[in-house]
Protein backbone atom coordinates (compact mmCIF):
# COMPACT_ATOMS: atom_id res chain seq x y z
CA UNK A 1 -7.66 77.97 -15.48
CA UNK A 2 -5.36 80.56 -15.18
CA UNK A 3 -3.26 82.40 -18.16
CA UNK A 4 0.17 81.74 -18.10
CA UNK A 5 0.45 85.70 -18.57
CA UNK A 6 -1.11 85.56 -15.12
CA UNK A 7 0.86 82.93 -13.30
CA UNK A 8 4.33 84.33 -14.84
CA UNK A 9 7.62 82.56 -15.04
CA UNK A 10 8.18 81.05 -11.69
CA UNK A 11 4.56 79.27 -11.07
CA UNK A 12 4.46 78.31 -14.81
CA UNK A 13 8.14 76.01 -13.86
CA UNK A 14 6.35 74.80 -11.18
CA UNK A 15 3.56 73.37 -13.13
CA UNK A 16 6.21 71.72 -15.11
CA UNK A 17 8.47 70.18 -12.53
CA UNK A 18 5.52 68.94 -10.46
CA UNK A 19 4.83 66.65 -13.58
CA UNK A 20 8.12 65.58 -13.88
CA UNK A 21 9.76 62.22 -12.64
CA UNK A 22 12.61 62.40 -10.65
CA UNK A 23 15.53 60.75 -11.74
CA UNK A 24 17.08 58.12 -9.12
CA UNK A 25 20.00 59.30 -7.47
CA UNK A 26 20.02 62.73 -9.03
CA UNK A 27 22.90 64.82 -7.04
CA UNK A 28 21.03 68.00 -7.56
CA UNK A 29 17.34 68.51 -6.92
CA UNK A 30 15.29 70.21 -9.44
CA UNK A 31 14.36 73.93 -9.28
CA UNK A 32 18.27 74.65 -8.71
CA UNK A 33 20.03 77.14 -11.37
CA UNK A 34 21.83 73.93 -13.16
CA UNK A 35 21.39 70.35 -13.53
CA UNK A 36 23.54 67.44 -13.01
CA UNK A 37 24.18 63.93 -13.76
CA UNK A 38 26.34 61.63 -11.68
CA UNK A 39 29.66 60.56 -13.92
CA UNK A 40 31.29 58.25 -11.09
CA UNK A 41 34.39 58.84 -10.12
CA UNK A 42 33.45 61.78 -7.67
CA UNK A 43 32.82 63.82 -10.79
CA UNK A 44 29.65 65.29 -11.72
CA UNK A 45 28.36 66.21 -15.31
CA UNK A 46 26.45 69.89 -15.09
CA UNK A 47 23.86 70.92 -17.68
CA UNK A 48 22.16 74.27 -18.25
CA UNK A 49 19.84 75.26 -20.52
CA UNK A 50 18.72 78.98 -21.23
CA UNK A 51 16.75 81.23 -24.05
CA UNK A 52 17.30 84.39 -25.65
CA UNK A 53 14.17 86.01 -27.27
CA UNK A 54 14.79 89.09 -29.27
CA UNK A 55 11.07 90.17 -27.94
CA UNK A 56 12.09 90.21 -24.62
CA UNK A 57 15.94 89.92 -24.01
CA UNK A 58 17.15 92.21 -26.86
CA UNK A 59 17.11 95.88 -25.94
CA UNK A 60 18.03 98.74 -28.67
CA UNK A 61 21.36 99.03 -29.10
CA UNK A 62 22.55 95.54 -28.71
CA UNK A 63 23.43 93.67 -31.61
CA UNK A 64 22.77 90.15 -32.99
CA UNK A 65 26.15 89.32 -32.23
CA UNK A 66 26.50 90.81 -28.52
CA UNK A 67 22.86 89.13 -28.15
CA UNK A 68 24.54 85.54 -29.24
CA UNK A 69 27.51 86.11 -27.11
CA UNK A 70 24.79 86.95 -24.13
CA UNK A 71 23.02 83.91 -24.37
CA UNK A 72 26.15 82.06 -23.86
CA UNK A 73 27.32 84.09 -20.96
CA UNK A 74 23.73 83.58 -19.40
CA UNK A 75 24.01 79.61 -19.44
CA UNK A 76 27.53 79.86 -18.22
CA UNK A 77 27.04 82.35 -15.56
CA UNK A 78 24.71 79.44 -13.80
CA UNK A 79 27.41 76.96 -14.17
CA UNK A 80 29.90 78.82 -12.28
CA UNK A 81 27.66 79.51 -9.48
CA UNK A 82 27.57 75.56 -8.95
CA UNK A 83 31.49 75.67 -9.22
CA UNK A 84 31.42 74.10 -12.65
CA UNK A 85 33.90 74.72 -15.23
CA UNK A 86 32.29 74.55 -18.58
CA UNK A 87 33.05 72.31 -21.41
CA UNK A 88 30.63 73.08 -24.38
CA UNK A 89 27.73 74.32 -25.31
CA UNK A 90 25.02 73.19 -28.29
CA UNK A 91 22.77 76.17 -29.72
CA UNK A 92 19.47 75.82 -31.28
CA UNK A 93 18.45 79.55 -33.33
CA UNK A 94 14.73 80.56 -34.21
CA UNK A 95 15.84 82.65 -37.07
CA UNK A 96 13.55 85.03 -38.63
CA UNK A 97 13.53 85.38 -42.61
CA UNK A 98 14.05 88.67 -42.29
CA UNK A 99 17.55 88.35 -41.38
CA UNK A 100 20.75 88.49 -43.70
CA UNK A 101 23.13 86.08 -44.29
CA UNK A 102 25.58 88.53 -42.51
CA UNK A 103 23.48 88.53 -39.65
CA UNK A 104 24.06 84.80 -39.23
CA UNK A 105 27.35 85.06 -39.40
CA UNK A 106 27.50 87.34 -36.59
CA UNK A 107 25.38 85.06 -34.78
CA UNK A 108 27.84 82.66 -35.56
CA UNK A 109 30.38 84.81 -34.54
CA UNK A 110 29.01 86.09 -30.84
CA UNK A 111 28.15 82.35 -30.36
CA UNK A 112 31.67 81.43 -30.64
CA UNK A 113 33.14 84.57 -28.55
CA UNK A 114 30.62 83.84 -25.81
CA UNK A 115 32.12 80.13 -25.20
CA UNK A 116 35.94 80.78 -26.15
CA UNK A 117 35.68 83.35 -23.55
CA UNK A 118 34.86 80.90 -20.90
CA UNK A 119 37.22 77.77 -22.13
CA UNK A 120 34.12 76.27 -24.19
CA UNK A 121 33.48 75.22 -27.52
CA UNK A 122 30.19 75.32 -29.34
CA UNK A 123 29.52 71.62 -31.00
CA UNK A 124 27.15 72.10 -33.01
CA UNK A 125 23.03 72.41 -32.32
CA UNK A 126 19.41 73.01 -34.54
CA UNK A 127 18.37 76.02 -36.40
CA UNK A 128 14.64 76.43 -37.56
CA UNK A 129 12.54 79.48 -38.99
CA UNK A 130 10.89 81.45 -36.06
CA UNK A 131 8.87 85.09 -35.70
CA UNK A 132 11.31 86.40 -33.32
CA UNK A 133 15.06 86.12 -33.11
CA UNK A 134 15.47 83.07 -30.74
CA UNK A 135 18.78 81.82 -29.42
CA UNK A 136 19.06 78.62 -27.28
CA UNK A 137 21.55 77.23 -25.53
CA UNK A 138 22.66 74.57 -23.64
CA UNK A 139 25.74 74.52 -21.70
CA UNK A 140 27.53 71.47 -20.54
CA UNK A 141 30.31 71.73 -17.40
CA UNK A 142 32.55 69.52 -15.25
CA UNK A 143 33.30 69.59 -11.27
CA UNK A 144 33.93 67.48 -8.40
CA UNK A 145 30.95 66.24 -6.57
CA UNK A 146 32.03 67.50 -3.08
CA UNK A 147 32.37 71.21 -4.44
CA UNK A 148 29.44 71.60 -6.28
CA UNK A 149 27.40 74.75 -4.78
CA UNK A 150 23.83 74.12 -4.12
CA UNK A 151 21.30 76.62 -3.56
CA UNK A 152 19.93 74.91 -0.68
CA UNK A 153 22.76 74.52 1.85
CA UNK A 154 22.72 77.94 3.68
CA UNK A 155 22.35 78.03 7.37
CA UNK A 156 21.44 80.89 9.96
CA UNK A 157 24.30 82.42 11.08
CA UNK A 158 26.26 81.82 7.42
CA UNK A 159 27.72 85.20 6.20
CA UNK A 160 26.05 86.63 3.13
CA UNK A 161 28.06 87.94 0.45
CA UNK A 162 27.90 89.15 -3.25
CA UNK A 163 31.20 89.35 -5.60
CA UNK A 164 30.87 93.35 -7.16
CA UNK A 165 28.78 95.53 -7.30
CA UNK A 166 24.96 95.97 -8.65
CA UNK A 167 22.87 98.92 -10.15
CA UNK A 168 24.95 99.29 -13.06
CA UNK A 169 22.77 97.10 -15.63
CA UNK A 170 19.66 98.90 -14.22
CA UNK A 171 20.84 101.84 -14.98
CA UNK A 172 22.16 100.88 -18.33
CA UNK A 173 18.93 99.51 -19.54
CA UNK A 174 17.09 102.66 -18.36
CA UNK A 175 19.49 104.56 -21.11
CA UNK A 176 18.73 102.34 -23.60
CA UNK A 177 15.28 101.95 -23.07
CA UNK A 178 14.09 105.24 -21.80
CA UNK A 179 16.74 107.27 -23.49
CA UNK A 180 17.79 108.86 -20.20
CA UNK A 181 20.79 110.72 -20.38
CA UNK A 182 23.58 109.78 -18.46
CA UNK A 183 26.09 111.82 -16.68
CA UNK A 184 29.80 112.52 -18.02
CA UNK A 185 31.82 109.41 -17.88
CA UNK A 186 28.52 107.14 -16.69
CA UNK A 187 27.33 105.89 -20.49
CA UNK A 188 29.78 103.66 -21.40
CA UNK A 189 30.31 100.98 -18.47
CA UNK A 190 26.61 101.38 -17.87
CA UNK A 191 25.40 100.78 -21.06
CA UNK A 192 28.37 98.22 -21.49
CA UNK A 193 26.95 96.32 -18.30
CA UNK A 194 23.79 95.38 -20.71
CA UNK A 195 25.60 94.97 -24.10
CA UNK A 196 28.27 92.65 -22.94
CA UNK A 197 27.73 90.95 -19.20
CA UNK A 198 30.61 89.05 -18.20
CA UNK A 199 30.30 85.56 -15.96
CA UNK A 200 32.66 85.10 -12.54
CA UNK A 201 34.08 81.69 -13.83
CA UNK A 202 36.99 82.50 -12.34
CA UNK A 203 35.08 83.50 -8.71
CA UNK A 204 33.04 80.53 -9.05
CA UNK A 205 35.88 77.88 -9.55
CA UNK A 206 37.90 79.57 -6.57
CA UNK A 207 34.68 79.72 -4.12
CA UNK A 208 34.06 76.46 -4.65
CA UNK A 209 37.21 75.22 -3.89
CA UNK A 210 37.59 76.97 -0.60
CA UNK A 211 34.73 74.54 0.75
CA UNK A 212 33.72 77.07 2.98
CA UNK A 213 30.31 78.40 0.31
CA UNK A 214 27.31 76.85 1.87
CA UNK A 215 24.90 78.21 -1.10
CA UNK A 216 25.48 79.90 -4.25
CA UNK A 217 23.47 81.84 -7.25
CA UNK A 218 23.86 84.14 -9.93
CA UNK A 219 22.22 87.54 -9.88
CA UNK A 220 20.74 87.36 -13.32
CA UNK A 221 17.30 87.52 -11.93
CA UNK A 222 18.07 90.67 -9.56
CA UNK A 223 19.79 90.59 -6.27
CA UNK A 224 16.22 90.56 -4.41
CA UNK A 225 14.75 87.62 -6.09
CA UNK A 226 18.07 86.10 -6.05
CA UNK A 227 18.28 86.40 -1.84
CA UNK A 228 14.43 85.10 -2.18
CA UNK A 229 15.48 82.01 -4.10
CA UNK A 230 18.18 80.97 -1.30
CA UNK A 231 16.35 81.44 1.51
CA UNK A 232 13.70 79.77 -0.56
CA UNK A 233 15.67 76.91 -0.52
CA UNK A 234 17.80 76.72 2.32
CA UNK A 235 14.89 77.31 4.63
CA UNK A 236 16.42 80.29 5.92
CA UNK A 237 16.11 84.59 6.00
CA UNK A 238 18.31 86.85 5.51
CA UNK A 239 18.69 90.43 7.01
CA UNK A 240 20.85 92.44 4.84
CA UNK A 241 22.60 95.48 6.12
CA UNK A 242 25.49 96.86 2.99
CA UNK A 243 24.48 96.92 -0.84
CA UNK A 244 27.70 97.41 -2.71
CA UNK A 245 26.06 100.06 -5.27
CA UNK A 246 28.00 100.38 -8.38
CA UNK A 247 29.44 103.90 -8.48
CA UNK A 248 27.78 105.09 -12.14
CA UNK A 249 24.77 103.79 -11.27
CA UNK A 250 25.02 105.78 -7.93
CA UNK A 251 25.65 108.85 -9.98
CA UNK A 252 22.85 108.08 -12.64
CA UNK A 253 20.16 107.60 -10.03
CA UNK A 254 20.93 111.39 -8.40
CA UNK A 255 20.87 112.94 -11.93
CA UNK A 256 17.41 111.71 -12.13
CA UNK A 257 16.02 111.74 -9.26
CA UNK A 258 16.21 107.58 -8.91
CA UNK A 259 16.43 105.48 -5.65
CA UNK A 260 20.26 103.59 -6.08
CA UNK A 261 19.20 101.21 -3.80
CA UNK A 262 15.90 100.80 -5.72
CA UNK A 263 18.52 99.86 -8.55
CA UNK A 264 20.94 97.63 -7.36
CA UNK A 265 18.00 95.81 -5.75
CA UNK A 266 15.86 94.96 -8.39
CA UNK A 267 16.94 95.42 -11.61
CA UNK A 268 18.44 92.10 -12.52
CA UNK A 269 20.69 91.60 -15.91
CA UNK A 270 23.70 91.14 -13.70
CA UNK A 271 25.74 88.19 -13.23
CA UNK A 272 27.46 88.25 -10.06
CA UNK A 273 27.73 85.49 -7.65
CA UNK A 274 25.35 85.92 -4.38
CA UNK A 275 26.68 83.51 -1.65
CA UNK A 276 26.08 82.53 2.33
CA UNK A 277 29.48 81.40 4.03
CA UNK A 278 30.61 79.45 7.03
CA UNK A 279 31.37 82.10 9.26
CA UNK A 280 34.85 80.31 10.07
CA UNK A 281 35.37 80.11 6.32
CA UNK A 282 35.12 83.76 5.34
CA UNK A 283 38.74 84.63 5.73
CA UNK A 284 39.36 81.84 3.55
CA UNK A 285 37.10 83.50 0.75
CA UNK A 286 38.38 86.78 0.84
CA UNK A 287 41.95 85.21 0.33
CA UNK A 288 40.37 83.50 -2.93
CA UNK A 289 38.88 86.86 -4.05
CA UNK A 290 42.08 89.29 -2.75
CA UNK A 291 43.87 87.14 -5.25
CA UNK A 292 41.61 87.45 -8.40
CA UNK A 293 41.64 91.02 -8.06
CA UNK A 294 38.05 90.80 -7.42
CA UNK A 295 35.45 92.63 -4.99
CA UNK A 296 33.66 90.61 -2.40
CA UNK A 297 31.42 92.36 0.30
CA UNK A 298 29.73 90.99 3.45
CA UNK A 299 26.14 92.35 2.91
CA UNK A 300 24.72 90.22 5.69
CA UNK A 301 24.00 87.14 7.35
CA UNK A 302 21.33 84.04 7.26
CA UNK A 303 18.60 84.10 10.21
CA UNK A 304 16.61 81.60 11.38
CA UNK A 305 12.96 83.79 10.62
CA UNK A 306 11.86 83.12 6.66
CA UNK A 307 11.88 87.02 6.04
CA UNK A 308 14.46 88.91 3.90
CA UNK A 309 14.85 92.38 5.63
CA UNK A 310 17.30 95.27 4.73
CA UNK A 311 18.57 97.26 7.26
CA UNK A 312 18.52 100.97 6.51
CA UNK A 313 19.99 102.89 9.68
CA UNK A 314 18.02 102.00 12.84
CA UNK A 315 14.89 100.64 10.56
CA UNK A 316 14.05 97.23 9.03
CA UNK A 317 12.15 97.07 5.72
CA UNK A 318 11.51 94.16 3.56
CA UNK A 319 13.04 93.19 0.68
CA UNK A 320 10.53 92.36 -1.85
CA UNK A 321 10.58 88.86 -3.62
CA UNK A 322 10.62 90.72 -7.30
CA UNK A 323 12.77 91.27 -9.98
CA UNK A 324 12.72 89.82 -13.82
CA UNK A 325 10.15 87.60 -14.63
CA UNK A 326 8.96 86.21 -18.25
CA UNK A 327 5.25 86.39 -19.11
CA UNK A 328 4.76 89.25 -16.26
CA UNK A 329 7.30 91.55 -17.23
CA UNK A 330 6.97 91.20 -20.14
CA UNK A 331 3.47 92.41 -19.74
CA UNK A 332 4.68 95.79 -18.67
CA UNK A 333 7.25 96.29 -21.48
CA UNK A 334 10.20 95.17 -19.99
């Protein structure tokens, strides 16, 4: 059989939910980016879980208690892209014995700023000796049934949209990894765009309650894999003709000689909000986002053929289904 270092992330959940019962009357199918359980009422219960592994998820640079913090903003990013507002969130820390009691603390600490930020509180959780610095949480969030935001509910036609702007965490990661240097005035929102991601609760609370989102997902993962994962679902293609580059990471990639689009494509570590509309709902949206003070651009639209294609000029080129993934990337030093 196969290595999981060979299947990577994605086939190794699928070996796992294809073993897995399905619970009557679930309101969300599995594979989506959060769970949920039916409270009655018209109100549904929404669950995330998500992991942190120093290994893997910590570049230099980024402390234990901006790599706490992150691994509450990761699990919360997911539950506003369902239109959830979260609630609380347990933790469970591997915790190697090589750490100080002040390094707990900040744990502690970046645990706590993560869910205050977002209108949660952390109850409570497991801790347990581990190799690696390991930080898991689970988030729990709230929202009525009728504006929860599926992956799966996209339609050709739909307008595609993203809130921001991407390339920036790419970019940052390359200066903390590689050491690159970056050009006057570029370093600190790049490098901040790894350290400390923010999540669009506000976005995702207003988007849902427009009623006009037909799918929704967070960019965590990379744009590309992200646009993958909802025509995945939603049966549908998408041909994508803007990327809304962010402007450092614009500047960054023609200091050295890097493809922005490359960038803003497939780097991942961001946590925007990719979306399809109904096209006689996008004024609607805008109005949500003109208010928040918050960028939304109409990259595209949803076709009917199961290809993702970016339109560059008078060409079409694919958009390749790759970005993050454990086990693989990892593999390459990621």
């Amino acid at each position: 059989m196969p290595l999981v270092e060979e299947l990577g992330e994605r086939r190794v959940i699928e070996a796992i939910l294809r073993r897995l019962d399905i619970m009557p009357g679930s309101p969300v199918p599995l594979g989506d980016d959060a769970s949920a359980v039916d409270l009655g009422g018209g109100r549904l219960a929404v669950i995330k879980a998500d992991m942190l592994v120093g290994k893997t998820d910590v570049p230099p640079g980024m402390t234990v208690r901006q790599a706490a913090r992150k691994a509450v903003v990761m699990n919360v990013s997911d539950l506003v892209a369902k239109g959830a507002r979260p609630v609380a969130v347990l933790a469970s820390l591997g915790i190697p014995g090589r750490l100080t009691e002040g390094d707990v603390e900040e744990i502690a600490t970046g645990l706590n700023e993560g869910a205050r930020e977002y209108g949660a509180y952390v109850l409570g959780g497991d801790t347990n000796e581990a190799s690696d610095l390991v930080i898991s949480c689970a988030a729990l969030g709230t929202c009525e049934e009728g504006r929860f935001m599926r992956r799966s509910g996209a339609r050709p036609g739909d307008i595609l949209a993203v809130t921001g702007s991407f390339g920036g965490a790419a970019a940052g990661l390359r200066i903390l990894l590689e050491n690159l240097p970056a050009p006057r005035g570029t370093r600190r929102p790049l490098v901040d765009a790894v350290l400390t991601p923010r999540a669009r609760l506000r976005e995702g609370l207003a988007l849902s309650q427009t009623g006009a989102v037909t799918a929704s997902i967070d960019s965590s993962d990379g744009l590309a894999w992200s646009l993958h994962e909802l025509a995945r679902a939603s049966g549908v293609g998408f041909l994508v003709d803007t990327l809304p580059v962010a402007r450092e990471a614009e500047v960054f990639a023609e200091a050295h000689g890097l493809d922005a689009a490359e960038l803003a494509l497939y780097g991942g570590e961001e946590y925007e909000l990719v979306i399809t509309v109904r096209p006689g709902g996008w004024e609607g949206v805008e109005d949500a986002m003109r208010r928040l003070g918050t960028p939304v651009t109409r990259v595209g639209r949803a076709t009917g053929e199961p290809t993702v294609l970016l339109k560059k000029g008078d060409s079409v080129e694919p958009i390749e289904p790759r970005g993050w993934e454990h086990f693989k990337s990892s593999r390459r030093g990621n």
